[in-house]
PDB file of N, CA and C in Angstrom:
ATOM      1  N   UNK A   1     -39.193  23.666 -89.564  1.00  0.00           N
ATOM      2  CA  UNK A   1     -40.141  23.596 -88.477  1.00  0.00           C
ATOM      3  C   UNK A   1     -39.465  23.875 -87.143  1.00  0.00           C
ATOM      4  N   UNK A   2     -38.126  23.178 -87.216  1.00  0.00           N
ATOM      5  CA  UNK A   2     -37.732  23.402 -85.497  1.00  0.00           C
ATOM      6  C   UNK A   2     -37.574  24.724 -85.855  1.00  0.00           C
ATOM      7  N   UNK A   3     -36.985  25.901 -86.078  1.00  0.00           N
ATOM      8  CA  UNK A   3     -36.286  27.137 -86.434  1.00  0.00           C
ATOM      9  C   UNK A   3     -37.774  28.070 -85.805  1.00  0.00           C
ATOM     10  N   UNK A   4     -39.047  27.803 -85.816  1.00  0.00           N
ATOM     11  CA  UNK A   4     -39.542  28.607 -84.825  1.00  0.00           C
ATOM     12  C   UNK A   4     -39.780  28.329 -83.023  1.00  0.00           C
ATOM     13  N   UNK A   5     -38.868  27.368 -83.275  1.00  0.00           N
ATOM     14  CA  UNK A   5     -38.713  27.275 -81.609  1.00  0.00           C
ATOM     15  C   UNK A   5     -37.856  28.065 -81.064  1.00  0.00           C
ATOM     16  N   UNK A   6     -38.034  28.327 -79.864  1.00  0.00           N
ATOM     17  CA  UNK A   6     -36.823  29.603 -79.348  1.00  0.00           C
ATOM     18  C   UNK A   6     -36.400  28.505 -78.449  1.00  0.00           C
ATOM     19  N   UNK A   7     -34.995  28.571 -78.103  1.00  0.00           N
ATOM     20  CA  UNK A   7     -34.006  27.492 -77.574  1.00  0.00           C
ATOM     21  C   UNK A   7     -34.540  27.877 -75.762  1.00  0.00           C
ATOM     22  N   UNK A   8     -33.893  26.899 -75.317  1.00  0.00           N
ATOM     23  CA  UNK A   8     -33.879  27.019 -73.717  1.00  0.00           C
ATOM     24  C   UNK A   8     -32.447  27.108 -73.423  1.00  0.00           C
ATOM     25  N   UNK A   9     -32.479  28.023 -71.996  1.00  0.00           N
ATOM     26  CA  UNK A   9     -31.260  28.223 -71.962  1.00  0.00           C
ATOM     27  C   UNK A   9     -30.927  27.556 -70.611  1.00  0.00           C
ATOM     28  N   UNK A  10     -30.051  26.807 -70.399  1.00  0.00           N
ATOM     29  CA  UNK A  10     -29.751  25.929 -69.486  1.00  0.00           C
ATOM     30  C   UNK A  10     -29.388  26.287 -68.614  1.00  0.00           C
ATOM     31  N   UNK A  11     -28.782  27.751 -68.452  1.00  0.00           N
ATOM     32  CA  UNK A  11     -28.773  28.059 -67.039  1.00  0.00           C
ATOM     33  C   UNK A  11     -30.014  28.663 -66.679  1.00  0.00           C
ATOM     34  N   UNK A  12     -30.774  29.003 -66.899  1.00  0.00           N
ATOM     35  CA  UNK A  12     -32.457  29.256 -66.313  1.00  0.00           C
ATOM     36  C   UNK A  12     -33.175  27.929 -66.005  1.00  0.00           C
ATOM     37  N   UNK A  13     -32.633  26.821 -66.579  1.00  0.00           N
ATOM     38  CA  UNK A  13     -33.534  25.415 -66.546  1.00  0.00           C
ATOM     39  C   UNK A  13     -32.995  25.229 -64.760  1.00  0.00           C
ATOM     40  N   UNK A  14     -33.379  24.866 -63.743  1.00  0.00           N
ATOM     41  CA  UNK A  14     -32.603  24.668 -62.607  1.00  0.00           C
ATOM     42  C   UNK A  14     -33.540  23.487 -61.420  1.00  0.00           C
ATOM     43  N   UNK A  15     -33.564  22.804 -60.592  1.00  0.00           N
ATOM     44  CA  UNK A  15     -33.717  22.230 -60.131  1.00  0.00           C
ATOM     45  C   UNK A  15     -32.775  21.610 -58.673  1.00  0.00           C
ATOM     46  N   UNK A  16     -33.646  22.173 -57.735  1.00  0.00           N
ATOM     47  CA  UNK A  16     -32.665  21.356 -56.344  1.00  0.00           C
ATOM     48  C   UNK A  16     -32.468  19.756 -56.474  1.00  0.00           C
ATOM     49  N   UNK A  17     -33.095  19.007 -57.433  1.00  0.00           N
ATOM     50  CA  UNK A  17     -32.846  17.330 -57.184  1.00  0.00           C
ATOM     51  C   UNK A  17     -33.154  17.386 -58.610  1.00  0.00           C
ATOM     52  N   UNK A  18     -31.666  16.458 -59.173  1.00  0.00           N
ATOM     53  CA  UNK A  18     -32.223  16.023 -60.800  1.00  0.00           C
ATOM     54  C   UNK A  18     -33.620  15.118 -61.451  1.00  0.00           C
ATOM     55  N   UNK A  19     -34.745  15.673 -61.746  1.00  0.00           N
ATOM     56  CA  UNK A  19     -35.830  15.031 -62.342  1.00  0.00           C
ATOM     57  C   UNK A  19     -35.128  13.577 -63.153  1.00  0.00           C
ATOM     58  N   UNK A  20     -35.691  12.521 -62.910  1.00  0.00           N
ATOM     59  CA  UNK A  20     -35.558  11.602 -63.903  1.00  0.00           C
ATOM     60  C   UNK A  20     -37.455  11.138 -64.117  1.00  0.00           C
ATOM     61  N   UNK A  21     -37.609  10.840 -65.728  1.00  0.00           N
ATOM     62  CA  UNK A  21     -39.066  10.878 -66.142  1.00  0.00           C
ATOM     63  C   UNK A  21     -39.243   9.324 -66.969  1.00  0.00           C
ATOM     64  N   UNK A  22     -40.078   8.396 -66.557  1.00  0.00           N
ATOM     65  CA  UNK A  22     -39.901   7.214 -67.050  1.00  0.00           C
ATOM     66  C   UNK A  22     -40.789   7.818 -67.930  1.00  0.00           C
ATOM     67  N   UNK A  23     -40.232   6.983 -69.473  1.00  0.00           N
ATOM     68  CA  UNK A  23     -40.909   6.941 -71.132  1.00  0.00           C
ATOM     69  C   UNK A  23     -41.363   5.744 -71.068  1.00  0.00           C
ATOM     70  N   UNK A  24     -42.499   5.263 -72.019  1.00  0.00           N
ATOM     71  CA  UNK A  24     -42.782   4.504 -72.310  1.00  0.00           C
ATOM     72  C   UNK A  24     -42.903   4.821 -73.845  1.00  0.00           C
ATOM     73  N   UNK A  25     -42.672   3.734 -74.211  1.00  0.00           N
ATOM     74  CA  UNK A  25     -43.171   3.486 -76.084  1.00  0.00           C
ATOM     75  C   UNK A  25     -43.243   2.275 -76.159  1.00  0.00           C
ATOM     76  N   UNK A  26     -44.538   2.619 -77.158  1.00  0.00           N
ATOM     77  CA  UNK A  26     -45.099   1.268 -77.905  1.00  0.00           C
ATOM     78  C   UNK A  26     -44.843   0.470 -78.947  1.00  0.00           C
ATOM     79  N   UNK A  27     -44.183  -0.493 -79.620  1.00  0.00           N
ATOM     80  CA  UNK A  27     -43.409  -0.577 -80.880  1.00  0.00           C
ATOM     81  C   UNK A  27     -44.436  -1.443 -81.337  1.00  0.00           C
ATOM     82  N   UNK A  28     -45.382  -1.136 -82.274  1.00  0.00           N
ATOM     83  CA  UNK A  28     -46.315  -2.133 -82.893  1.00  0.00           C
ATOM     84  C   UNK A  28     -45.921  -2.193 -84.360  1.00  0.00           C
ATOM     85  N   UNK A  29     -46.292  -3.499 -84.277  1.00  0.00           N
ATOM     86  CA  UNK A  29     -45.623  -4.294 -85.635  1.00  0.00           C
ATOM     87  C   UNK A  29     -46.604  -5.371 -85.873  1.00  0.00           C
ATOM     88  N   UNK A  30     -46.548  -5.463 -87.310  1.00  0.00           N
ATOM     89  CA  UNK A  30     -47.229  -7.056 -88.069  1.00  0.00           C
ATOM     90  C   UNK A  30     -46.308  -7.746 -88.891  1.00  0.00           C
ATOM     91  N   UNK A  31     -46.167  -9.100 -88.600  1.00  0.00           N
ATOM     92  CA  UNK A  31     -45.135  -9.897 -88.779  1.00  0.00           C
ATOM     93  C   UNK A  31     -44.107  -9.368 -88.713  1.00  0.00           C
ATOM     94  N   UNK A  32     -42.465  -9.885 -88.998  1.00  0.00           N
ATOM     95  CA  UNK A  32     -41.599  -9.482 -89.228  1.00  0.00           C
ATOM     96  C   UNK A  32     -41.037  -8.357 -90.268  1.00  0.00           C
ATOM     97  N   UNK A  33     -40.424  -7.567 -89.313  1.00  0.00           N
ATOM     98  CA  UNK A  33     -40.147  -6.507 -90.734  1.00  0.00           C
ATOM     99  C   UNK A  33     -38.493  -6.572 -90.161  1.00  0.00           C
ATOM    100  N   UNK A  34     -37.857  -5.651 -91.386  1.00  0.00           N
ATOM    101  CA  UNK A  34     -36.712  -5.347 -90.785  1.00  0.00           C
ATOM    102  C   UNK A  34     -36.547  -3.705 -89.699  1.00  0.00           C
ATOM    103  N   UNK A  35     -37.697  -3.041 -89.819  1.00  0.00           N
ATOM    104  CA  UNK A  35     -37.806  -1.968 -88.698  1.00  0.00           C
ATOM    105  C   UNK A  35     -37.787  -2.698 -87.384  1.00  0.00           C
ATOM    106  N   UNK A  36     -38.677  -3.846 -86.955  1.00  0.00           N
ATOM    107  CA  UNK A  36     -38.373  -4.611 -85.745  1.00  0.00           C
ATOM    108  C   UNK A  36     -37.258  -4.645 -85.462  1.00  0.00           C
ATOM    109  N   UNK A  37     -36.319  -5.501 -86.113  1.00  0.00           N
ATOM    110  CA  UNK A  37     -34.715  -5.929 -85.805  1.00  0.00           C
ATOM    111  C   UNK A  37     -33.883  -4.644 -85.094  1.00  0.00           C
ATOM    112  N   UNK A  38     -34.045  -3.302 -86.081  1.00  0.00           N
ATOM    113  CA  UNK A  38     -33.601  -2.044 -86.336  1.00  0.00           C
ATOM    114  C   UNK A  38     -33.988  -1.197 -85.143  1.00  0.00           C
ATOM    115  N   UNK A  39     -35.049  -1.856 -84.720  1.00  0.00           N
ATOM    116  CA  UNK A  39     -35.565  -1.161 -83.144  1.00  0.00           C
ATOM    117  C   UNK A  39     -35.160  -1.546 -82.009  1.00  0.00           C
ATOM    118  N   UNK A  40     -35.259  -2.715 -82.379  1.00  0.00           N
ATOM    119  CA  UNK A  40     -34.436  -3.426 -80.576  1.00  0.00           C
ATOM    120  C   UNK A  40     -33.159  -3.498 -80.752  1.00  0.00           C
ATOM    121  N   UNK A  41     -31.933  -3.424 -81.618  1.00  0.00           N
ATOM    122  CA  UNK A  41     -31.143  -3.029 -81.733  1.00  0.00           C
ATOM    123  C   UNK A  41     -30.903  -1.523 -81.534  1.00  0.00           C
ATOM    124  N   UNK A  42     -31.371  -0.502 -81.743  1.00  0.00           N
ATOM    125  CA  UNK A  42     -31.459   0.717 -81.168  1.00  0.00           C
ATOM    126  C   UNK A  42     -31.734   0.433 -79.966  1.00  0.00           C
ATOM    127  N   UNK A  43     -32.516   0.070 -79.146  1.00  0.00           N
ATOM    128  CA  UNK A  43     -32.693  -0.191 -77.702  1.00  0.00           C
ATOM    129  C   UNK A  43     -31.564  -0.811 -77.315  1.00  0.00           C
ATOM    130  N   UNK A  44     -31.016  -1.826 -77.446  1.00  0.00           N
ATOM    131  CA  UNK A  44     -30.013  -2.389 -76.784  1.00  0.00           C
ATOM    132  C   UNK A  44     -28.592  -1.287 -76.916  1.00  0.00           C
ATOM    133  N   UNK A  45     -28.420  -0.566 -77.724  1.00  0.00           N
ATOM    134  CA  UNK A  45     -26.991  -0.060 -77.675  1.00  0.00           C
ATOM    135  C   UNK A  45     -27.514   1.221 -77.445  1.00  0.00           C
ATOM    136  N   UNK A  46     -28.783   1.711 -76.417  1.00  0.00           N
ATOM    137  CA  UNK A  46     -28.204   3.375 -76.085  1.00  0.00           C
ATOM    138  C   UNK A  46     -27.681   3.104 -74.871  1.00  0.00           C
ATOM    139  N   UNK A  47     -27.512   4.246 -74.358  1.00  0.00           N
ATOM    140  CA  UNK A  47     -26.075   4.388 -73.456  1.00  0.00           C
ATOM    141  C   UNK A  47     -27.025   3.918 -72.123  1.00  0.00           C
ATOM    142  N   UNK A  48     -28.349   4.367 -71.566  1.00  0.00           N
ATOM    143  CA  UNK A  48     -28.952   3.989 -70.369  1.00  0.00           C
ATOM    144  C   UNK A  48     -30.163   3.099 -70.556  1.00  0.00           C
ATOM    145  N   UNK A  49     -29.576   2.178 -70.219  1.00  0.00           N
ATOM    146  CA  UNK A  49     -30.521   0.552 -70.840  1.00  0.00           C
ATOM    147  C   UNK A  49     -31.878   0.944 -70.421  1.00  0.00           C
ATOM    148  N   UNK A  50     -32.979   0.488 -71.376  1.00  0.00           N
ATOM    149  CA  UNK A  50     -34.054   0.453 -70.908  1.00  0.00           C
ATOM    150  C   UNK A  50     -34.380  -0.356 -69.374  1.00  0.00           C
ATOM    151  N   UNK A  51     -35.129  -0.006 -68.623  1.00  0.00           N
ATOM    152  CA  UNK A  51     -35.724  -0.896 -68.178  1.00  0.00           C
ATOM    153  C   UNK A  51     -36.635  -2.463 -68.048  1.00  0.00           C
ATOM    154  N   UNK A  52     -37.240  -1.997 -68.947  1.00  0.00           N
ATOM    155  CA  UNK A  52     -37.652  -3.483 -69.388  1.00  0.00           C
ATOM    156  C   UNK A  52     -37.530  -3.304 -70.989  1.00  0.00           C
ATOM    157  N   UNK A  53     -38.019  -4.651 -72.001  1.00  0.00           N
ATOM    158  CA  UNK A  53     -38.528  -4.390 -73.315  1.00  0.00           C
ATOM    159  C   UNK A  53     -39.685  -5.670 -73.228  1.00  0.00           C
TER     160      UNK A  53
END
């Protein structure tokens, strides 16, 4: 599926002030699973902390 995407090329991508774009995601869950645990652990160890959880 990715293989009909045509790549971007980073020197055409350009900008006078670096864009930063707040994400939001929703993590819905019923009772405990182990995907919960597995998620906020992914949140806590990427490199630019969320803002809130």
């Amino acid at each position: 599926m990715t293989d009909t995407l045509s790549p971007v090329d980073p020197l055409l991508t350009t900008a006078a002030v670096p864009v930063t774009t707040p994400v939001t995601a929703v993590v819905v869950t019923r009772g405990r699973t182990g995907y919960l645990t597995t998620t906020l652990r992914a949140l806590a160890s990427q490199t630019r902390r969320p803002m809130r959880v």
